[in-house]
Protein backbone atom coordinates (compact mmCIF):
# COMPACT_ATOMS: atom_id res chain seq x y z
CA UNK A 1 0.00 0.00 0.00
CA UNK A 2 1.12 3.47 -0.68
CA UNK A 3 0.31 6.56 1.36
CA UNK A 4 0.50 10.12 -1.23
CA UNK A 5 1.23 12.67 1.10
CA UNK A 6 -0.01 15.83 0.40
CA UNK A 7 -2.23 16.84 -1.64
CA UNK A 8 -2.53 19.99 -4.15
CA UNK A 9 -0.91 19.96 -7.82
CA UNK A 10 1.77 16.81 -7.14
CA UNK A 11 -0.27 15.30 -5.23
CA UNK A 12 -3.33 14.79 -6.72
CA UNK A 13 -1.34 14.37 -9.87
CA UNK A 14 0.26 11.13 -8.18
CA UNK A 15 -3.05 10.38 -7.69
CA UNK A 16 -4.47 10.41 -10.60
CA UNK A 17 -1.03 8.43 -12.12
CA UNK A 18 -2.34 5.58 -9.28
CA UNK A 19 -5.78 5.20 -10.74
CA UNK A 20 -4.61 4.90 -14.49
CA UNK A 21 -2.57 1.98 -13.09
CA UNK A 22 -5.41 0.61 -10.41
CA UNK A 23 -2.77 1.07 -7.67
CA UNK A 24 -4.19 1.27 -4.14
CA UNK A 25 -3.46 3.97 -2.09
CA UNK A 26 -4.51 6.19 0.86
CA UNK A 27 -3.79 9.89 1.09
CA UNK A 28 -2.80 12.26 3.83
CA UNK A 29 -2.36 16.50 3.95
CA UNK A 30 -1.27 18.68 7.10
CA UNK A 31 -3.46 21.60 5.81
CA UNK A 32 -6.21 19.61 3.68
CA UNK A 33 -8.70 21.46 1.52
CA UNK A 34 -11.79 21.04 0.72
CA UNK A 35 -11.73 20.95 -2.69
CA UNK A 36 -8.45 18.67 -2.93
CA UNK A 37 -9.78 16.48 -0.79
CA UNK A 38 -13.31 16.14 -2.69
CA UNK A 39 -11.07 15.46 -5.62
CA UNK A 40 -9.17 12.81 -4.15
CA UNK A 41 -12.12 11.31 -2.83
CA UNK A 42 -13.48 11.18 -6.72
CA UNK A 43 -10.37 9.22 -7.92
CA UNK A 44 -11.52 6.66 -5.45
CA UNK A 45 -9.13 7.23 -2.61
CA UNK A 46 -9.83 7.41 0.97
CA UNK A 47 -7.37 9.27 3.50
CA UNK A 48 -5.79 8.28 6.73
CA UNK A 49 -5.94 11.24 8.71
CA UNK A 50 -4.33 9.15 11.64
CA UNK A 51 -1.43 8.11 9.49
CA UNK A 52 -2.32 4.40 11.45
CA UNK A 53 -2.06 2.41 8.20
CA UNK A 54 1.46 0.43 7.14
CA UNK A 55 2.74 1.64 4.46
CA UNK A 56 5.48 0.01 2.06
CA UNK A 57 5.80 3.77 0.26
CA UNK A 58 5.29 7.14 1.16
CA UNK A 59 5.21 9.77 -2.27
CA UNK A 60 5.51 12.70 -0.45
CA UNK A 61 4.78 15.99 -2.04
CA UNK A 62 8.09 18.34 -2.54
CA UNK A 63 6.87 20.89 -0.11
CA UNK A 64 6.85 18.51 2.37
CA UNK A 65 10.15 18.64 3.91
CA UNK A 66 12.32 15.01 4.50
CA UNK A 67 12.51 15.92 8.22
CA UNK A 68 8.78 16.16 9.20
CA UNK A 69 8.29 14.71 12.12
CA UNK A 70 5.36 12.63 10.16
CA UNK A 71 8.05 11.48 7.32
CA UNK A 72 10.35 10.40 9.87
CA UNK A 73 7.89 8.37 11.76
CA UNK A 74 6.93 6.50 8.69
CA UNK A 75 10.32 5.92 7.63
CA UNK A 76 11.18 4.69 11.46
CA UNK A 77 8.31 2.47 11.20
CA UNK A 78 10.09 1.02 7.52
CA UNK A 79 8.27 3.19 4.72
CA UNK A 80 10.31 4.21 1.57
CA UNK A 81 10.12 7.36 0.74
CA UNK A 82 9.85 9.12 -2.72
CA UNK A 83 8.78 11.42 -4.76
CA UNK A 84 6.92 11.83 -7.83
CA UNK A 85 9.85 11.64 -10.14
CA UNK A 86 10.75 8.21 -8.97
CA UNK A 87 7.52 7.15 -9.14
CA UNK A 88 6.81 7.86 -12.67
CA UNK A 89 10.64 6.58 -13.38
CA UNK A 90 9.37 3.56 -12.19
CA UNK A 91 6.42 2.93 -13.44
CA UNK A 92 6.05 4.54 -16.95
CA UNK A 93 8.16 3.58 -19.86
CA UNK A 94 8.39 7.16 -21.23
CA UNK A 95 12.07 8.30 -21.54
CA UNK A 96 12.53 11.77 -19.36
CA UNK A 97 14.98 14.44 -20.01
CA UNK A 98 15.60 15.93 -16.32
CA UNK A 99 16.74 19.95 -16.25
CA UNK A 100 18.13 20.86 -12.68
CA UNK A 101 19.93 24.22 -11.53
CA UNK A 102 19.85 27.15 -9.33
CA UNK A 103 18.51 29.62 -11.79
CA UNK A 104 16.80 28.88 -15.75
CA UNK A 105 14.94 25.29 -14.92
CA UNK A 106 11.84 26.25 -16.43
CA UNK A 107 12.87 28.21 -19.43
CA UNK A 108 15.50 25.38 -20.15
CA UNK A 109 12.39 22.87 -20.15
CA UNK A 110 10.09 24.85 -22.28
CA UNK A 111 12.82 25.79 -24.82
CA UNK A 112 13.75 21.70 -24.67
CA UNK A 113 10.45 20.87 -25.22
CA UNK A 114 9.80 23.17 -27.95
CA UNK A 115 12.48 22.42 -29.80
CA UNK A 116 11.83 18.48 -29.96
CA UNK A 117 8.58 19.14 -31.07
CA UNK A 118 9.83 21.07 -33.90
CA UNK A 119 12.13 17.89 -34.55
CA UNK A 120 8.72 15.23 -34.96
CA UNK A 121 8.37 14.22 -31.31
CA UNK A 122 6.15 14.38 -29.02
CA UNK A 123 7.34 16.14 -26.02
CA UNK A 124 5.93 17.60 -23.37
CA UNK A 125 7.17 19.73 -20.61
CA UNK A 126 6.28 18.82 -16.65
CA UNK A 127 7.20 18.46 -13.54
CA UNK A 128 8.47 21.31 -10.51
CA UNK A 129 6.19 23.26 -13.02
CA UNK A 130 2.96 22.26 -14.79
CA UNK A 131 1.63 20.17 -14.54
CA UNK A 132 3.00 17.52 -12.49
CA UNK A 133 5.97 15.09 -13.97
CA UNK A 134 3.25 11.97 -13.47
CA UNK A 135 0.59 13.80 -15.57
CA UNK A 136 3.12 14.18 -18.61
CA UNK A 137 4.09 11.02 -19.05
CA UNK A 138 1.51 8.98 -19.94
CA UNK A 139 0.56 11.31 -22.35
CA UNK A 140 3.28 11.75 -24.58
CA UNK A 141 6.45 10.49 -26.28
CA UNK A 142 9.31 12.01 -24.16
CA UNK A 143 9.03 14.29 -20.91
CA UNK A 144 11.07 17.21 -20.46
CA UNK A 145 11.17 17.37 -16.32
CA UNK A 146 12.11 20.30 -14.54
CA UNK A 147 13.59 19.09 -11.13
CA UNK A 148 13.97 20.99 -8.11
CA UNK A 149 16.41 20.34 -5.41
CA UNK A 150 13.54 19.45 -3.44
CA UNK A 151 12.29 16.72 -5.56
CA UNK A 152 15.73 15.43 -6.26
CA UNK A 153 16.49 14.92 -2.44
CA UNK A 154 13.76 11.76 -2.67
CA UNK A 155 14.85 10.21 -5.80
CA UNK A 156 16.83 6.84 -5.80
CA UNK A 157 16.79 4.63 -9.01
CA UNK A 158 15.67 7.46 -10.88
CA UNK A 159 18.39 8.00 -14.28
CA UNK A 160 17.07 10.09 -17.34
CA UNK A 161 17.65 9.36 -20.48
CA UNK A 162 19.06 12.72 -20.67
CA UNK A 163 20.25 15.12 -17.38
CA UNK A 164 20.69 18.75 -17.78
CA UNK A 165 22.95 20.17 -15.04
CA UNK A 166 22.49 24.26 -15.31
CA UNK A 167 24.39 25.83 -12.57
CA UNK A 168 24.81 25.64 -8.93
CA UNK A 169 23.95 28.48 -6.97
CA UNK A 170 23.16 29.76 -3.62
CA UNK A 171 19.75 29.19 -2.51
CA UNK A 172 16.97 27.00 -0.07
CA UNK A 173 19.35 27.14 2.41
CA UNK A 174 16.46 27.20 5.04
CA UNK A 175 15.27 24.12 3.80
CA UNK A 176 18.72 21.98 2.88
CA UNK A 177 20.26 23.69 6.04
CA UNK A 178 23.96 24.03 3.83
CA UNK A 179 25.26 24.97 0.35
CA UNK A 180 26.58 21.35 0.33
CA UNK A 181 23.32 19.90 1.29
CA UNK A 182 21.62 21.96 -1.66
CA UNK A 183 24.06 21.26 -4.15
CA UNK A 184 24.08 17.70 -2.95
CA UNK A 185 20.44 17.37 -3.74
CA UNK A 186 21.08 18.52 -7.15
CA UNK A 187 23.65 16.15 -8.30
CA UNK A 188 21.15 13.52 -7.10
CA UNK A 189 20.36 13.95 -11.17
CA UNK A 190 23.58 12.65 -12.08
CA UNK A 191 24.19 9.58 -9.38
CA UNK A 192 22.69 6.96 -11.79
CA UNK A 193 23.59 8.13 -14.87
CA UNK A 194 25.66 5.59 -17.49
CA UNK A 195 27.50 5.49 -20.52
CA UNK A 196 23.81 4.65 -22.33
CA UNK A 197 22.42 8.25 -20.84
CA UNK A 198 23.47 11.68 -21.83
CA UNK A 199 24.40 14.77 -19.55
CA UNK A 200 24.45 18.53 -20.84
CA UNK A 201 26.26 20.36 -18.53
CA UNK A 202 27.20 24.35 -17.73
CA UNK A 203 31.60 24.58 -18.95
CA UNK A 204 31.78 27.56 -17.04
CA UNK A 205 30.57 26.60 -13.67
CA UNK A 206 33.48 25.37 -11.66
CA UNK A 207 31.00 23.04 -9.62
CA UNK A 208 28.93 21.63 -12.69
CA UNK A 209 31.90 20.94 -14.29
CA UNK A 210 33.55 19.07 -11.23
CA UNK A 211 30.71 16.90 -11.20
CA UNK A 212 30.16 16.16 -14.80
CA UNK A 213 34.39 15.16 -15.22
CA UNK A 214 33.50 12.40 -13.23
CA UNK A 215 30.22 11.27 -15.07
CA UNK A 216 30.16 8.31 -17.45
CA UNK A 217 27.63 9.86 -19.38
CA UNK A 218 28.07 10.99 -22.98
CA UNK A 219 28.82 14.70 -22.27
CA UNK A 220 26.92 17.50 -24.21
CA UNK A 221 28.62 21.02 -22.30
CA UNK A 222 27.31 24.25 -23.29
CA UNK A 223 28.65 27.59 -23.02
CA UNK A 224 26.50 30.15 -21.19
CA UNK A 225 25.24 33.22 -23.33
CA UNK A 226 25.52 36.71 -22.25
CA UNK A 227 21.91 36.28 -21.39
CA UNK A 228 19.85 33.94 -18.71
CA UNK A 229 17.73 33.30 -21.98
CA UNK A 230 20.61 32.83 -24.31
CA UNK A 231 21.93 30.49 -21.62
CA UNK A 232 18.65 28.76 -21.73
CA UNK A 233 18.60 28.38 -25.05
CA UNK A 234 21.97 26.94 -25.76
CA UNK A 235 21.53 24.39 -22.93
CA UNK A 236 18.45 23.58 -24.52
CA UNK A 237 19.93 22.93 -27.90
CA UNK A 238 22.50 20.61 -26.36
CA UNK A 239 19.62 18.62 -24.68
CA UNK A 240 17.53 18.31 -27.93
CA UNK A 241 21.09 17.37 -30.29
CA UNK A 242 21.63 14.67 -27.33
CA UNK A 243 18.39 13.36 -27.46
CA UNK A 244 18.44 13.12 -30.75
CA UNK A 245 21.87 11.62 -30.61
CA UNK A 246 20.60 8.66 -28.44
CA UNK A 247 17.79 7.99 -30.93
CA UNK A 248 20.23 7.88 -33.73
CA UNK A 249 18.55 10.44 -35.72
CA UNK A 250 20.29 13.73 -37.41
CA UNK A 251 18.58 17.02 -36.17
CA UNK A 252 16.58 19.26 -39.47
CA UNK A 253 18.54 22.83 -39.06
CA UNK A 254 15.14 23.99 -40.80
CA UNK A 255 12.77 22.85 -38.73
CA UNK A 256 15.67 24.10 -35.92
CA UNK A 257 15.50 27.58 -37.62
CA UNK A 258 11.51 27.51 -37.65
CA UNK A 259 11.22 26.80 -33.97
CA UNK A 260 14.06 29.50 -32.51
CA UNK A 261 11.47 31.70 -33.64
CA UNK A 262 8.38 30.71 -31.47
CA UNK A 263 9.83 30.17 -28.58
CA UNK A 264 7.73 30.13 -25.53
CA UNK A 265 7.89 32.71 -22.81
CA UNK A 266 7.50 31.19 -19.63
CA UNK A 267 4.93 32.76 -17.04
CA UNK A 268 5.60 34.81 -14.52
CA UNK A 269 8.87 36.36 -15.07
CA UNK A 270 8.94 39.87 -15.01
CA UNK A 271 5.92 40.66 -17.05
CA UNK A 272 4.32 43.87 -16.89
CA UNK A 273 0.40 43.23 -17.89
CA UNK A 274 -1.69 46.41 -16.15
CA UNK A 275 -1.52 49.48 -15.82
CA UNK A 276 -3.09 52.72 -14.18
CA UNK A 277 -2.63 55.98 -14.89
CA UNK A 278 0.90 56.59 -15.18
CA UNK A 279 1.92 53.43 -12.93
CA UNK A 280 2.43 49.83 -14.31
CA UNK A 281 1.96 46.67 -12.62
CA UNK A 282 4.95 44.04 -12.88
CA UNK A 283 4.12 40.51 -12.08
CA UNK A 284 7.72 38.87 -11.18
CA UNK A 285 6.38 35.90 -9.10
CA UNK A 286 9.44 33.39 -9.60
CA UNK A 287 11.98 35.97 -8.48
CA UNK A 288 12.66 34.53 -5.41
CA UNK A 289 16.47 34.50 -5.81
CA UNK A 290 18.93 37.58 -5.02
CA UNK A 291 20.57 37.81 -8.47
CA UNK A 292 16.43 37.41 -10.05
CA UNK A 293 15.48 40.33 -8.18
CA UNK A 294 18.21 42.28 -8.48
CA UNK A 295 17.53 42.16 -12.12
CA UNK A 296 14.17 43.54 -11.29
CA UNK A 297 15.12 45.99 -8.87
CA UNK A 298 16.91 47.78 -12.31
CA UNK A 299 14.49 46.79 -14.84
CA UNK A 300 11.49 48.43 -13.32
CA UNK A 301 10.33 52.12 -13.87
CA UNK A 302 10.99 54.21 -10.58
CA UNK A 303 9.90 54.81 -8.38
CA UNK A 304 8.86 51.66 -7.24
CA UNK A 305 6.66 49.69 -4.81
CA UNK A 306 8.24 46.52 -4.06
CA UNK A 307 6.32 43.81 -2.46
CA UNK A 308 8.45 41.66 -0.58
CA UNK A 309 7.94 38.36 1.51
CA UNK A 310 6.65 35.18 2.32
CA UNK A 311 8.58 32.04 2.97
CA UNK A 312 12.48 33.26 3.43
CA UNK A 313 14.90 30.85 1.67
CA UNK A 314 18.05 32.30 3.19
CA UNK A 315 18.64 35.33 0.26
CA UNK A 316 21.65 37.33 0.51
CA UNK A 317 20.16 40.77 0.90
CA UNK A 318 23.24 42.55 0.82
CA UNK A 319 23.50 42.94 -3.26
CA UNK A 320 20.16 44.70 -3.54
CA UNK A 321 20.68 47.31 -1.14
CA UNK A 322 22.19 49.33 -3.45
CA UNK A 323 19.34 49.50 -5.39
CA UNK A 324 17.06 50.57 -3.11
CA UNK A 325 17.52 54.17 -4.21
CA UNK A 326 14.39 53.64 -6.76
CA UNK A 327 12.33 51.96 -4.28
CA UNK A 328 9.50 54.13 -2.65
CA UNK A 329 8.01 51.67 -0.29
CA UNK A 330 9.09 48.05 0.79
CA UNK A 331 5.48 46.18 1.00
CA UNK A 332 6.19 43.56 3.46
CA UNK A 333 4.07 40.21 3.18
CA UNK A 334 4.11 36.72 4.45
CA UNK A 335 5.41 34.91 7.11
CA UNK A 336 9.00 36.31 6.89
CA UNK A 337 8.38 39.58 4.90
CA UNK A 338 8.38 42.44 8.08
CA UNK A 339 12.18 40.64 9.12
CA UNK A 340 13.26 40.76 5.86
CA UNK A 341 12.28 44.18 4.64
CA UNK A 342 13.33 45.38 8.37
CA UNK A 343 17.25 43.41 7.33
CA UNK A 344 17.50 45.85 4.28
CA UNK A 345 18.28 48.15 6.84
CA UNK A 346 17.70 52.58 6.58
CA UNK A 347 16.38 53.07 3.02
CA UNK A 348 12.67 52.77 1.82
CA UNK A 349 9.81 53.47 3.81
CA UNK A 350 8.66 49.94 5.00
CA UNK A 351 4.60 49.27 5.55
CA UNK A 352 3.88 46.19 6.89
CA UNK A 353 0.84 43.89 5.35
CA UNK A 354 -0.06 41.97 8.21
CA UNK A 355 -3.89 40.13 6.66
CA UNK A 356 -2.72 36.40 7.37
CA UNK A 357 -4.99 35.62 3.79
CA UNK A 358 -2.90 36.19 1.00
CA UNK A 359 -5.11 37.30 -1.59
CA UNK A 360 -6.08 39.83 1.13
CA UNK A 361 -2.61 40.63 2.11
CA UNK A 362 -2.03 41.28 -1.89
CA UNK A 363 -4.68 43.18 -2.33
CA UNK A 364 -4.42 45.48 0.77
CA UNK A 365 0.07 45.52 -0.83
CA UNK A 366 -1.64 47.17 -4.61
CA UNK A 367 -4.09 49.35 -2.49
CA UNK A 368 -1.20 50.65 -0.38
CA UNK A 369 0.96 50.98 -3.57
CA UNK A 370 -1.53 53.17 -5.50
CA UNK A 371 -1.99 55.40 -2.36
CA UNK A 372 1.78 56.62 -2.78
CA UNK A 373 2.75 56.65 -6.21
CA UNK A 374 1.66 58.68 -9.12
CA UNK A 375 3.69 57.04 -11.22
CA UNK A 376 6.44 54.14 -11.79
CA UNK A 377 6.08 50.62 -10.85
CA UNK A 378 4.29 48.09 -8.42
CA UNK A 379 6.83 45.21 -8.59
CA UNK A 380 5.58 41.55 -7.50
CA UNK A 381 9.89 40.04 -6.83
CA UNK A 382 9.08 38.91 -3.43
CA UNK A 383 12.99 37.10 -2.81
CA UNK A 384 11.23 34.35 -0.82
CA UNK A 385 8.98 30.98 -1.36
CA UNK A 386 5.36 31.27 -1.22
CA UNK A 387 4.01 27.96 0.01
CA UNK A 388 3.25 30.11 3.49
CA UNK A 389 0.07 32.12 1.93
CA UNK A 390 -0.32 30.01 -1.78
CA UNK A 391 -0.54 27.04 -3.58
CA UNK A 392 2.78 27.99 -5.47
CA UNK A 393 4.25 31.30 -7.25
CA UNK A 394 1.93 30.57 -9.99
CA UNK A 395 -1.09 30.96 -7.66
CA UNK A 396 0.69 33.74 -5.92
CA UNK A 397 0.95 35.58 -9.41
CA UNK A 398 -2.74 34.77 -10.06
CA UNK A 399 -3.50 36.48 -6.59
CA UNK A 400 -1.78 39.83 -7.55
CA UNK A 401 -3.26 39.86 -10.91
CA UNK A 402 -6.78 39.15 -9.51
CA UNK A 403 -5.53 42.33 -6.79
CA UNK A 404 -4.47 44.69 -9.78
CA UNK A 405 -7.75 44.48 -11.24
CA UNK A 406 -9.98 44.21 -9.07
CA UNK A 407 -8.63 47.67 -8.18
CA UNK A 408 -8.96 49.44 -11.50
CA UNK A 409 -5.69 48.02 -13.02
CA UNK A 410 -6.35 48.03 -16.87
CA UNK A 411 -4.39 45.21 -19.20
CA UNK A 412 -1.61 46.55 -20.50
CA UNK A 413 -0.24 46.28 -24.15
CA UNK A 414 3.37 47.26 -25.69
CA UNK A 415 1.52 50.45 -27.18
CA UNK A 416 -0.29 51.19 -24.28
């Protein structure tokens, strides 16, 4: 018997990946929903909200964290536990090309995606984004899996057909506890690979390239662009002329040259889409690294209201405070936003949002925003994780749009 625990997007997507199989299971969630549960419940699963059942597995969602006191009393009592990635390793056939690295997962796995496509295949991107890894792959030919650190630290068998090793950075230190620990987690990707696998690797990242010298996989390395995108985008190329490689078939430089120009532009990533007046709304929801925001910080018209917060992953703030200059107002949300903001020391005026609902807390950030400026920016980079308030930054973004509007934000064009 296997226990799913938690519930929301992976969850219910391992789920779902159960019942196509006829898999029993039972399903558990800290903070269950109503609606999650009800859909659970429809799949044909019942919960154990005692966690008294024996389980031989536990999938347990990525937000979950391998030290709950609840995962550790189910491994003590001898359950195995994984994640969705080694699940649908194990039990679909579909080959998986898996993208891990500090910064440029998910543009790396649309790009890949895309571009194998364009070559005759059908590929389809999943996984730390969505939808779920175990909702891809019964569904198509190859999936292209973005991987985050925290779904890597519960993998075991699990070897892709091809691994894409972007960079190691700092981050999640609150959750991994050390850079070692982190970067550990990562290289999880690489632990099974073989001489019959593939691994596209960063040159120019002294740690990426440590790692991949001692891999017996074919190696693919790629030299970053002077762009994240262009970096994106050549590690994506490697990954679709390896995959190809392994299949034996020559890539078509026209359908190549057809695709680089509809490339998709991943959600959520600096995108200004309202405006009002002479002030523009900037919806920046994955920024949750230093280096991600910085690049915000610059990018958006001053003077700016920055909303900051939620769950802190241990972000150096020291790089942004020069920046602070063309901020107007810190907007402090979340769990962790007031210490944060207060740790950027004497700059901004800081105004703390203290609604414990996030949509609320949003919506009282824009209101508070639109009292002070006349013009420049609201700017969504909130340098921290938001599983404390939302779903994930996706929902987060959907809950500042939903804010924007419902106060008299207007969608904004490029000739608006």
């Amino acid at each position: 018997m296997t226990l799913v625990y938690g519930l929301g997007r992976s969850g219910l997507g391992v789920l779902a990946f159960l019942r196509r199989r006829e898999l029993p299971a039972r399903f558990y969630d800290d903070r269950p929903k109503e609606a999650e549960v009800a859909e659970a419940l429809a799949l044909g699963f019942a919960p154990d909200w005692e966690l008294s059942g024996q389980y031989e597995e536990v999938v347990a969602a990525p937000g979950v964290p391998l030290t709950h006191p609840h995962l550790v009393r189910l491994r003590e009592a001898g359950s195995r536990v994984l994640g969705e990635a080694e699940l649908a390793y194990r039990l679909s056939p579909t080959p998986i090309l898996g993208i891990t690295g500090t910064a440029g997962k998910t543009s790396t796995t649309l790009f890949t995606a895309h571009l194998l496509q364009g070559q005759g295949l059908r590929a389809l991107p999943g996984g730390n984004m969505d939808p779920p890894l175990v909702s891809v792959v019964d569904e198509t030919e190859v999936a292209v899996a973005e991987l985050s650190s925290f779904q890597l630290e519960r993998v075991d068998a699990f070897r892709p057909k091809v691994a894409v090793l972007l960079n190691l950075g700092v981050d999640h230190l609150d959750r991994h506890g050390s850079l070692e620990a982190y970067h550990q987690a990562k290289l999880n990707l690489l632990k099974n690979l073989t001489r019959e696998e593939a691994l596209v690797y960063n040159a120019q990242d002294p740690r990426v390239l440590a790692a991949a010298e001692t891999s017996p996989a074919r190696l693919y390395p790629f030299t970053p662009g002077e762009t994240p995108r262009e970096s994106n985008l050549q590690a994506a190329l490697q990954a679709t002329r390896a995959y190809l490689d392994l299949l034996g078939r020559r890539l078509d430089p026209e359908a190549l040259r057809q695709s680089l120009q509809s490339l998709p532009t991943p959600p959520h990533r600096f995108q200004v889409f309202a405006r009002k007046g002479e002030v523009v709304f900037i919806d920046d929801s994955i920024a949750t690294r230093t280096p991600s925001v910085a690049a915000a910080l610059r990018a958006a018209p001053a003077p700016i209201a920055w909303i900051l917060g939620g769950e802190d992953k241990g972000a150096d703030l020291e790089p942004l405070k020069p920046l602070l200059p063309r901020v107007a107002v810190v907007l402090a949300i979340g769990r962790d936003g007031s210490r944060m903001a207060r740790a950027l020391g004497e700059g901004p005026e800081v105004v703390e949002v203290l609604e414990a609902d996030g949509r609320e807390a949003l919506k009282a950030a824009v209101a508070e925003a639109l009292r002070r400026l006349e013009r420049g920016s609201v700017l969504l980079a909130p340098l921290a994780a938001s599983f404390d308030q939302f779903r994930d930054y996706k929902d987060r973004a959907q809950a500042f749009r939903e804010a924007v509007f419902a106060l008299g934000g207007e969608p904004w064009t490029p000739s608006s």
